[in-house]
PDB file of N, CA and C in Angstrom:
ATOM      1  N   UNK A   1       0.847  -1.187   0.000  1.00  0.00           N
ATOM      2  CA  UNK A   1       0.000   0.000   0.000  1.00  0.00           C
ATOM      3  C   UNK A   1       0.886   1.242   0.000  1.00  0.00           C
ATOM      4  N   UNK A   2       0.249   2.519  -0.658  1.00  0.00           N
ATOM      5  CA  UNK A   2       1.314   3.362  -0.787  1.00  0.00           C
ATOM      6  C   UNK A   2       0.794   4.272   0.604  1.00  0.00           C
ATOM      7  N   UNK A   3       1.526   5.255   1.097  1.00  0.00           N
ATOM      8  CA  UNK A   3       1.993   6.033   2.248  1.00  0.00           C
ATOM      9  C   UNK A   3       0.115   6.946   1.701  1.00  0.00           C
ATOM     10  N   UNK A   4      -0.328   7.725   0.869  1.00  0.00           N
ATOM     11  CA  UNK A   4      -1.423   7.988   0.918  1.00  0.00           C
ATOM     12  C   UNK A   4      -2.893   6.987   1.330  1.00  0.00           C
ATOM     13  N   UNK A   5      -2.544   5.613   0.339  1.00  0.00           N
ATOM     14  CA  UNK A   5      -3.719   4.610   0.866  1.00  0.00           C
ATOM     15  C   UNK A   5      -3.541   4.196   2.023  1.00  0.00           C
ATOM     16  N   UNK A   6      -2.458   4.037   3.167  1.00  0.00           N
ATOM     17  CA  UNK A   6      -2.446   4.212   4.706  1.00  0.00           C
ATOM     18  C   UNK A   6      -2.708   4.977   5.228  1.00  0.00           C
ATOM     19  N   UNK A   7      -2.834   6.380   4.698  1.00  0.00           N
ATOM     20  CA  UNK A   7      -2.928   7.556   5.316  1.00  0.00           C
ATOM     21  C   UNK A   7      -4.736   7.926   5.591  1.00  0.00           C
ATOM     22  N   UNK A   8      -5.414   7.486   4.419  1.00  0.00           N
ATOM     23  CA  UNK A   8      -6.628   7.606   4.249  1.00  0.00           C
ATOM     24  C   UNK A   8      -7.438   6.306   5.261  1.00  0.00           C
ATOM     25  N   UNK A   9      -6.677   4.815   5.449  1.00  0.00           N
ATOM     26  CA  UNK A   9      -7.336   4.206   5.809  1.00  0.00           C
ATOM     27  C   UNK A   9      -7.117   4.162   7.006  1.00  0.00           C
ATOM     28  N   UNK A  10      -5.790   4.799   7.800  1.00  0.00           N
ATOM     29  CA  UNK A  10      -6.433   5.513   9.031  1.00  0.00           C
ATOM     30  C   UNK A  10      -7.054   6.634   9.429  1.00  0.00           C
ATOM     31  N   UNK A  11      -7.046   7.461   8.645  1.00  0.00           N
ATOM     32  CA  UNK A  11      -8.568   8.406   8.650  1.00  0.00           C
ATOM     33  C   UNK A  11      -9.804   8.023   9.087  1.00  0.00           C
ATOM     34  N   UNK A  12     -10.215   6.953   8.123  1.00  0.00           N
ATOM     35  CA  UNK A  12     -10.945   6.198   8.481  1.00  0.00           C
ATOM     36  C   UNK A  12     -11.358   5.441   9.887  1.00  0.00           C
ATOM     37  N   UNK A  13     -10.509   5.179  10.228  1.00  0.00           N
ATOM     38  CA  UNK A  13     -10.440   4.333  10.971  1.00  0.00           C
ATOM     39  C   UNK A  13     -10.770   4.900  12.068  1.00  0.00           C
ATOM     40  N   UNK A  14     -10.165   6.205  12.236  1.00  0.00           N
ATOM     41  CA  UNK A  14     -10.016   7.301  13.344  1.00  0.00           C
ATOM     42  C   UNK A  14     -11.525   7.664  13.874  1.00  0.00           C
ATOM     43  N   UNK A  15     -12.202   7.928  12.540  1.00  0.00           N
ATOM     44  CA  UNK A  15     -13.633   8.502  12.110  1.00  0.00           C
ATOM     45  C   UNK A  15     -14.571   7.648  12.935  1.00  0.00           C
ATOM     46  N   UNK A  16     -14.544   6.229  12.726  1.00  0.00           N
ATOM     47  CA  UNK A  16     -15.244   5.279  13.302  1.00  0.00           C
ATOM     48  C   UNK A  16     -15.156   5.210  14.506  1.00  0.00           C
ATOM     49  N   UNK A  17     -13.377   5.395  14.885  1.00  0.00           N
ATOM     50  CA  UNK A  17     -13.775   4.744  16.425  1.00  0.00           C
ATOM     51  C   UNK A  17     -14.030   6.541  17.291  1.00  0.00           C
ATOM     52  N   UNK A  18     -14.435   7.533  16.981  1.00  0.00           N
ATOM     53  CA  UNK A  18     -15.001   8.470  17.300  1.00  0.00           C
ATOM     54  C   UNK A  18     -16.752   8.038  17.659  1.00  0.00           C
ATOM     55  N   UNK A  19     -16.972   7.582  16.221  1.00  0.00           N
ATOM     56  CA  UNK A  19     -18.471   7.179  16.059  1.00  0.00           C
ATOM     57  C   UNK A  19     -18.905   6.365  16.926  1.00  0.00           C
ATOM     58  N   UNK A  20     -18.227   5.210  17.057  1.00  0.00           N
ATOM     59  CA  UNK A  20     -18.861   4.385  17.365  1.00  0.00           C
ATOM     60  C   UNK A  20     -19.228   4.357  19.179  1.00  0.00           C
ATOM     61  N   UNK A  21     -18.754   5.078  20.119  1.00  0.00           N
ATOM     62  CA  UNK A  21     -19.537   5.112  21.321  1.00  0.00           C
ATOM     63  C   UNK A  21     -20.667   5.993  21.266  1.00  0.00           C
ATOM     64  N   UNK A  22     -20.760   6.773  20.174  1.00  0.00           N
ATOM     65  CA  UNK A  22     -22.460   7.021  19.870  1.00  0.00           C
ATOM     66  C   UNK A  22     -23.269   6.203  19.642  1.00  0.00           C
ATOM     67  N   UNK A  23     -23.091   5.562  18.780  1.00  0.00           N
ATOM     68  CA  UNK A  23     -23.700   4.637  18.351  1.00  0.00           C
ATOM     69  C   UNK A  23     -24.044   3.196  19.334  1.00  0.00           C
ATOM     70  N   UNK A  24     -23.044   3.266  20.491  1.00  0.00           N
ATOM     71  CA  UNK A  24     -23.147   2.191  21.137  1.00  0.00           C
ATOM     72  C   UNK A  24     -24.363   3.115  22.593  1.00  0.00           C
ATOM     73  N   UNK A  25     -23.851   4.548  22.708  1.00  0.00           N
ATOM     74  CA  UNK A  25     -25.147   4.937  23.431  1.00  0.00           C
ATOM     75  C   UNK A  25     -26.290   5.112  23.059  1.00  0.00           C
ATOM     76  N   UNK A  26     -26.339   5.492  22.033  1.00  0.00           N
ATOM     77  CA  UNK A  26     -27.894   5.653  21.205  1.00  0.00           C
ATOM     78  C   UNK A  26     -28.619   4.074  21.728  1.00  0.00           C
ATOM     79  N   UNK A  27     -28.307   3.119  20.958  1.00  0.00           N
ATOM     80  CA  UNK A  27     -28.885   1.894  20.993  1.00  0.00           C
ATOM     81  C   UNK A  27     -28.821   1.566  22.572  1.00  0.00           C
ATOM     82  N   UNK A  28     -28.444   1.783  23.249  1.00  0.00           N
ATOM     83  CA  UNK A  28     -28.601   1.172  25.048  1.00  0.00           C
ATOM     84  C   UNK A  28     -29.464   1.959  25.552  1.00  0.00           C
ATOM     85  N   UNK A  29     -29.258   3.388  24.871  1.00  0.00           N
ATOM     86  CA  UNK A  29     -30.226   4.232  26.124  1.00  0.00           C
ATOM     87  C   UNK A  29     -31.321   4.956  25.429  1.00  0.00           C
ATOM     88  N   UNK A  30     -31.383   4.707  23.937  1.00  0.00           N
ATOM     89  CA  UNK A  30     -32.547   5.565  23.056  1.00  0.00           C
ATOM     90  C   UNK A  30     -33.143   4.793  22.837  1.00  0.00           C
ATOM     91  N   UNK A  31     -33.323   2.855  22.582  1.00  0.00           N
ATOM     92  CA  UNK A  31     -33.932   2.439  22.290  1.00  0.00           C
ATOM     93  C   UNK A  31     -33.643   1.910  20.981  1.00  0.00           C
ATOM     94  N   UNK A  32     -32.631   1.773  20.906  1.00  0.00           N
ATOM     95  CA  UNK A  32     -32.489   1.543  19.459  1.00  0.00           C
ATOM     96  C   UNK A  32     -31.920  -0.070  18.878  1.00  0.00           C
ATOM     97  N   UNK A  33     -32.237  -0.536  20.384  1.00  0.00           N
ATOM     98  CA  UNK A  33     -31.943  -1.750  20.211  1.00  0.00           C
ATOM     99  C   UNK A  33     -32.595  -3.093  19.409  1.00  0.00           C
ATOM    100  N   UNK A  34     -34.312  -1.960  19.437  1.00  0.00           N
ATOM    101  CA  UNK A  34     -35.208  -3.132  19.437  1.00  0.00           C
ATOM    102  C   UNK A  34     -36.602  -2.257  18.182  1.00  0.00           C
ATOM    103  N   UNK A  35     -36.493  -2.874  17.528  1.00  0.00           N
ATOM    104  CA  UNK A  35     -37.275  -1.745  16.248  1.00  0.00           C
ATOM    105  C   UNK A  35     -38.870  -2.413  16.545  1.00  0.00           C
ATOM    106  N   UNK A  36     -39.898  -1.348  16.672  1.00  0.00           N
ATOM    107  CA  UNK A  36     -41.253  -1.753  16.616  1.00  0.00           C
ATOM    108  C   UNK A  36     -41.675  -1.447  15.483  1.00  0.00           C
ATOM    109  N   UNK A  37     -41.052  -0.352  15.025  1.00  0.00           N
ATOM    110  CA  UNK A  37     -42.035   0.125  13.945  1.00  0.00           C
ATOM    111  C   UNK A  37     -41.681  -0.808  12.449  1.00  0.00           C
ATOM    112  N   UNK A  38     -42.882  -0.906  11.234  1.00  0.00           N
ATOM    113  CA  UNK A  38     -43.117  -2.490  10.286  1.00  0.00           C
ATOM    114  C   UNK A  38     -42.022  -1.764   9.294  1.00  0.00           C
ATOM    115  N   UNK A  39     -41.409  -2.295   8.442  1.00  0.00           N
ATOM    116  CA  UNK A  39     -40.952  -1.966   7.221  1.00  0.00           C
ATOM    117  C   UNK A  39     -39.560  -1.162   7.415  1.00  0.00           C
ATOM    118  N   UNK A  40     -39.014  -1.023   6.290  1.00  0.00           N
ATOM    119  CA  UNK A  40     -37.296  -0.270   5.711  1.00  0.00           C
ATOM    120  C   UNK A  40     -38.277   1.624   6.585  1.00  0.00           C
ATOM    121  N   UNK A  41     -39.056   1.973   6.362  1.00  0.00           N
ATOM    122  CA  UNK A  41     -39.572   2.952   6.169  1.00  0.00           C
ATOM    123  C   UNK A  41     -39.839   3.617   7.934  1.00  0.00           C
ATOM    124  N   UNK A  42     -39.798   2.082   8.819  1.00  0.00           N
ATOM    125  CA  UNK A  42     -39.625   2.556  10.017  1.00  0.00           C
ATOM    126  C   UNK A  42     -39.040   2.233  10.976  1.00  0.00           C
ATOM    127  N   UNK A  43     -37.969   1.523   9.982  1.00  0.00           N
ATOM    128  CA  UNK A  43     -36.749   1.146  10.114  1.00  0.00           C
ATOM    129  C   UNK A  43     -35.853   3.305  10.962  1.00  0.00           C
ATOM    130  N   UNK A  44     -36.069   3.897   9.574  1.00  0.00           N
ATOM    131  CA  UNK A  44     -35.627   4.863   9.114  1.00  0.00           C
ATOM    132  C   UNK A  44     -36.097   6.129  10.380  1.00  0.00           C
ATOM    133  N   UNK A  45     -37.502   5.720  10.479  1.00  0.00           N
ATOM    134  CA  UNK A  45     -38.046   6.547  11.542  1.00  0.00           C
ATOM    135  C   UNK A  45     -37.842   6.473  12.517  1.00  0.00           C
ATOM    136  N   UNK A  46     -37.380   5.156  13.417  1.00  0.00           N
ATOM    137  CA  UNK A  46     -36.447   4.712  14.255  1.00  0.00           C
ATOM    138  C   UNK A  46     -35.435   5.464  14.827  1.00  0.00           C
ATOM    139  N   UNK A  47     -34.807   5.778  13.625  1.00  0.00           N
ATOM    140  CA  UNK A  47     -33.140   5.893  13.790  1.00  0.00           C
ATOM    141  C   UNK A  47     -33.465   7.159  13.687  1.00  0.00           C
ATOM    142  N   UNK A  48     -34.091   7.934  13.110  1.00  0.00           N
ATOM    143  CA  UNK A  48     -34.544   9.268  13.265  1.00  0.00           C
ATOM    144  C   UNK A  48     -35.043   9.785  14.562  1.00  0.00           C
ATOM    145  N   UNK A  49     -35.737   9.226  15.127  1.00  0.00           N
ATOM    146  CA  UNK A  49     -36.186   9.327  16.696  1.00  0.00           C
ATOM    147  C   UNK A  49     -35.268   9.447  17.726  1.00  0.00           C
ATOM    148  N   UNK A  50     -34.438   8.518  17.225  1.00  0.00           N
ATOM    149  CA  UNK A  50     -33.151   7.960  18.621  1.00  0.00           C
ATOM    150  C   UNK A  50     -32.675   8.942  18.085  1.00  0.00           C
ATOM    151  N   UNK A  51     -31.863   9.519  17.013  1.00  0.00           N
ATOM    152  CA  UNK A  51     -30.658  10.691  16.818  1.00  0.00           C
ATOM    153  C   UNK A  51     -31.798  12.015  16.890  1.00  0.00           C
ATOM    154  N   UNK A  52     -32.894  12.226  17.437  1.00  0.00           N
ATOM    155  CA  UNK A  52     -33.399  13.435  17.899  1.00  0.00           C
ATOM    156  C   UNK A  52     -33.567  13.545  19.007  1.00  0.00           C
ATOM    157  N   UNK A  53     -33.636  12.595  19.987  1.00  0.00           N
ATOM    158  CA  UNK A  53     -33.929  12.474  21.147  1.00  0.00           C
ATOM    159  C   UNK A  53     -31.971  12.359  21.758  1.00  0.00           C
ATOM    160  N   UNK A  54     -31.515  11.811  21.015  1.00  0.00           N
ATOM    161  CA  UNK A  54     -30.105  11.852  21.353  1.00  0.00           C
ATOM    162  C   UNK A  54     -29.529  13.443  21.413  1.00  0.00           C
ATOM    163  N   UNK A  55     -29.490  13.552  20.272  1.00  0.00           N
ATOM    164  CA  UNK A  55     -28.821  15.490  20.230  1.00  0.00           C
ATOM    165  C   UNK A  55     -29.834  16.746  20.990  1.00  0.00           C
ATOM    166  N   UNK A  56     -31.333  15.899  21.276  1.00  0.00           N
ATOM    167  CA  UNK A  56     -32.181  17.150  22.010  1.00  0.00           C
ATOM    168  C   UNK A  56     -31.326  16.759  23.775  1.00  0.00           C
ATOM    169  N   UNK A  57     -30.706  15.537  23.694  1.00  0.00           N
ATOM    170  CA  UNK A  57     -30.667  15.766  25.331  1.00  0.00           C
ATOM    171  C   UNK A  57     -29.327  16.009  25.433  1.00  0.00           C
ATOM    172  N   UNK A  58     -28.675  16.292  24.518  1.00  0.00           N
ATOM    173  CA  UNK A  58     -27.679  16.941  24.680  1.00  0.00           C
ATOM    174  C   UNK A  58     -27.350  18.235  24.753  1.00  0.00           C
ATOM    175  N   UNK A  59     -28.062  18.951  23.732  1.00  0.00           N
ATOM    176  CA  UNK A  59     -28.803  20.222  23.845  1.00  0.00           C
ATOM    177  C   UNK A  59     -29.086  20.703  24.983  1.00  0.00           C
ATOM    178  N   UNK A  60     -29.964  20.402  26.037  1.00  0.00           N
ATOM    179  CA  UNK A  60     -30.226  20.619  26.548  1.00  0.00           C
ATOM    180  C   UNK A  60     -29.266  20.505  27.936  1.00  0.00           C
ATOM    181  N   UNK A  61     -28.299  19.927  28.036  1.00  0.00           N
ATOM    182  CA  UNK A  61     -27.176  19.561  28.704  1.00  0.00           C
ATOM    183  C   UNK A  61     -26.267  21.006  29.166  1.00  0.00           C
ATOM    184  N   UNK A  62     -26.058  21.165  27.647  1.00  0.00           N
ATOM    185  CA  UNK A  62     -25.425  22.326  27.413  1.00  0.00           C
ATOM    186  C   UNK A  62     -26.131  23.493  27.994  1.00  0.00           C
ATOM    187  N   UNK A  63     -27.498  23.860  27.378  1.00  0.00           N
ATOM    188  CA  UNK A  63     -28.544  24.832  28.130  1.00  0.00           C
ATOM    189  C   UNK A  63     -28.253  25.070  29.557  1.00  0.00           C
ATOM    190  N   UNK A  64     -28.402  23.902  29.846  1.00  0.00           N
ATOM    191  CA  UNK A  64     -28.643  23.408  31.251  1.00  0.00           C
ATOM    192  C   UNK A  64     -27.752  24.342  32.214  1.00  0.00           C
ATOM    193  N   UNK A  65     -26.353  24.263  31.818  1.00  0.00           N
ATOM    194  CA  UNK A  65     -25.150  24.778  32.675  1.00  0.00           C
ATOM    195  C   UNK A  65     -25.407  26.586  32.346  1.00  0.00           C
ATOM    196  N   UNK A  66     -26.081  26.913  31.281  1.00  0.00           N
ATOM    197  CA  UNK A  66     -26.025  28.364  30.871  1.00  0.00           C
ATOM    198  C   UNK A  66     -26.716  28.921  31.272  1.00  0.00           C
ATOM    199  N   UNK A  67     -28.314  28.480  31.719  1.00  0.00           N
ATOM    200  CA  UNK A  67     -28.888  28.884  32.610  1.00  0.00           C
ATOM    201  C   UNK A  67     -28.755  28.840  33.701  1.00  0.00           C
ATOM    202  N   UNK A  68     -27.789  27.921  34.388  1.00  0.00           N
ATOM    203  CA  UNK A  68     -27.719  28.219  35.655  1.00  0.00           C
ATOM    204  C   UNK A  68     -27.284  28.855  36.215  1.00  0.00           C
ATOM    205  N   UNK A  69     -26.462  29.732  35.226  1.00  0.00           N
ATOM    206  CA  UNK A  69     -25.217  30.708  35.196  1.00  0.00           C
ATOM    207  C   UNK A  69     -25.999  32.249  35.103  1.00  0.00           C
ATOM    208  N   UNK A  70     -27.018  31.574  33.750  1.00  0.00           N
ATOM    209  CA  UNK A  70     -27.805  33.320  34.202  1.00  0.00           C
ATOM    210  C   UNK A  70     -28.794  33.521  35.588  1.00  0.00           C
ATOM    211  N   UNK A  71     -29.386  32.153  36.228  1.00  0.00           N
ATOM    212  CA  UNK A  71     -29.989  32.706  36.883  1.00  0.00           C
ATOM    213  C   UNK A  71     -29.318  32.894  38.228  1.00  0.00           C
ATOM    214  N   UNK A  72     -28.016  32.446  38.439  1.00  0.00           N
ATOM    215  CA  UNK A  72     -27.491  32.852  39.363  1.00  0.00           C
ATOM    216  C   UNK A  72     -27.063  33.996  39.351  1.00  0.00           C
ATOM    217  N   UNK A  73     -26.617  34.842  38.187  1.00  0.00           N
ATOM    218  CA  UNK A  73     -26.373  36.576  37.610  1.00  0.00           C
ATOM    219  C   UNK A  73     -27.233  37.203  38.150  1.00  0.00           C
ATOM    220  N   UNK A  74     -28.747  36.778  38.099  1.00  0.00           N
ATOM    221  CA  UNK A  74     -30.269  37.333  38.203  1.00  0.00           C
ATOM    222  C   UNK A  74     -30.351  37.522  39.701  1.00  0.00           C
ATOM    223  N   UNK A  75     -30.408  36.884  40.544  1.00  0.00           N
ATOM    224  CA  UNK A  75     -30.335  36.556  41.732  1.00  0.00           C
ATOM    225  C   UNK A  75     -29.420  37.680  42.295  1.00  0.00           C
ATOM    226  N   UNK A  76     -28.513  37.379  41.734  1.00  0.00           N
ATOM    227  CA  UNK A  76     -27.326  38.561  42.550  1.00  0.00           C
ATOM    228  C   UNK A  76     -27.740  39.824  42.425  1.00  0.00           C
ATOM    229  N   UNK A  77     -28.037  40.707  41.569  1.00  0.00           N
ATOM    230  CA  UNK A  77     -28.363  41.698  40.945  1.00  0.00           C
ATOM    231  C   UNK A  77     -29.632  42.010  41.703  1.00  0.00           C
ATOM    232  N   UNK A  78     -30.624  40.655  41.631  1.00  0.00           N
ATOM    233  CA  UNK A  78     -32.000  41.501  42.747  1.00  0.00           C
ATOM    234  C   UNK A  78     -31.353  41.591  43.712  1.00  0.00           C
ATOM    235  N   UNK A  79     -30.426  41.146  44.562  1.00  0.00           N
ATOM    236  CA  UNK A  79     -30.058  40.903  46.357  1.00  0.00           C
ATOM    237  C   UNK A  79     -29.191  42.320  46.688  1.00  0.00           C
ATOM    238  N   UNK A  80     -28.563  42.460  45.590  1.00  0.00           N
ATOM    239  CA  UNK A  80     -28.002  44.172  45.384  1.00  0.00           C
ATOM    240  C   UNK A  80     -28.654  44.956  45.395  1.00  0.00           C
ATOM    241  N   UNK A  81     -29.494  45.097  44.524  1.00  0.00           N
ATOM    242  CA  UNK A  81     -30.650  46.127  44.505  1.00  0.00           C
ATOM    243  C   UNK A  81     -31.505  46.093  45.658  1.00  0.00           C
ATOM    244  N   UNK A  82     -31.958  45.169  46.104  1.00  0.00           N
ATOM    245  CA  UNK A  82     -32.688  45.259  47.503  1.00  0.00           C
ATOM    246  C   UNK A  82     -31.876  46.041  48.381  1.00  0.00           C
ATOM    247  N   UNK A  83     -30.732  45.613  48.562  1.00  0.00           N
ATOM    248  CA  UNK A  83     -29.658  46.100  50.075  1.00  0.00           C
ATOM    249  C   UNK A  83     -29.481  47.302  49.589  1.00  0.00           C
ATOM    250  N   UNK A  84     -29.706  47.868  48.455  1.00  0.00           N
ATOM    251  CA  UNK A  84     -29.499  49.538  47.868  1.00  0.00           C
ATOM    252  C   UNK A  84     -31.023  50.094  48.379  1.00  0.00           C
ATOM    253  N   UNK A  85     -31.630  49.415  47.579  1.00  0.00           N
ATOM    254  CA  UNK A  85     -32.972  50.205  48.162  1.00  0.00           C
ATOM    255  C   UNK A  85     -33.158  50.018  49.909  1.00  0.00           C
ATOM    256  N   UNK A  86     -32.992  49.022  50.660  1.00  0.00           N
ATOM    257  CA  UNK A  86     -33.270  48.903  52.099  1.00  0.00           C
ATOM    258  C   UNK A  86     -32.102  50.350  52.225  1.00  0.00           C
ATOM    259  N   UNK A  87     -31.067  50.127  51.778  1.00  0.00           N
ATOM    260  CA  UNK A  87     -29.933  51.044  52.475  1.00  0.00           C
ATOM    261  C   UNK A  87     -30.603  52.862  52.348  1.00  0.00           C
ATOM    262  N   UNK A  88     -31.055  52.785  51.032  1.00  0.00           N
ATOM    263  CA  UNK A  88     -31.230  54.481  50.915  1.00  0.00           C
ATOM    264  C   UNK A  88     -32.626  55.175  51.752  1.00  0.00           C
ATOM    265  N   UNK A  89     -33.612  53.617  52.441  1.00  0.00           N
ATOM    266  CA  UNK A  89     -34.676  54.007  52.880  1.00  0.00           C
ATOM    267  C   UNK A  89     -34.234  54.407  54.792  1.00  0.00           C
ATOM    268  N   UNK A  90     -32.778  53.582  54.580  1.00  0.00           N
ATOM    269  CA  UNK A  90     -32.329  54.004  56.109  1.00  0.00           C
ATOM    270  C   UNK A  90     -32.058  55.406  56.043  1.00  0.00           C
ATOM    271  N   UNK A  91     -31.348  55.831  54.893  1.00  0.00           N
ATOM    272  CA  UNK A  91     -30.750  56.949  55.239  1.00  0.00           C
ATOM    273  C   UNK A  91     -31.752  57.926  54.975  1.00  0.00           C
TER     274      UNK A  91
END
């Protein structure tokens, strides 16, 4: 094999084993182990389900940490403003 067709077929290779613990979570924890729906056609809808339900809860993962970040911003900002307003009603 020449130094390019090694080069490409570990590319490859690289690509897959990236892929493939998706693919091994999808099917354990999306359901994708076990097809109900009849035919190639929901076969398709299947795998469509699991990779939407896969990337929405990941999505939301991400969300997850960003809001917690704004509403802890939010929080601070009212607890300031209160101790400003309590403070200027002392004085």
């Amino acid at each position: 094999m020449t130094y390019y067709q090694r080069k490409k077929l570990s590319n490859a290779h690289k690509k897959r084993a990236g892929i493939e613990p998706v693919i091994g979570h999808i099917k354990a924890n999306h359901r994708l182990n076990r097809n109900f729906y009849k035919g190639i056609t929901g076969d398709n809808i299947n795998i469509m389900l699991a990779a939407a339900g896969f990337n929405f809860r990941r999505m939301m993962n991400k969300w997850k940490s960003s809001f917690c970040q704004f509403l802890e911003n939010t929080i601070i900002v009212i607890v300031l403003l209160m101790q400003q307003d309590i403070s200027a009603k002392v004085i």
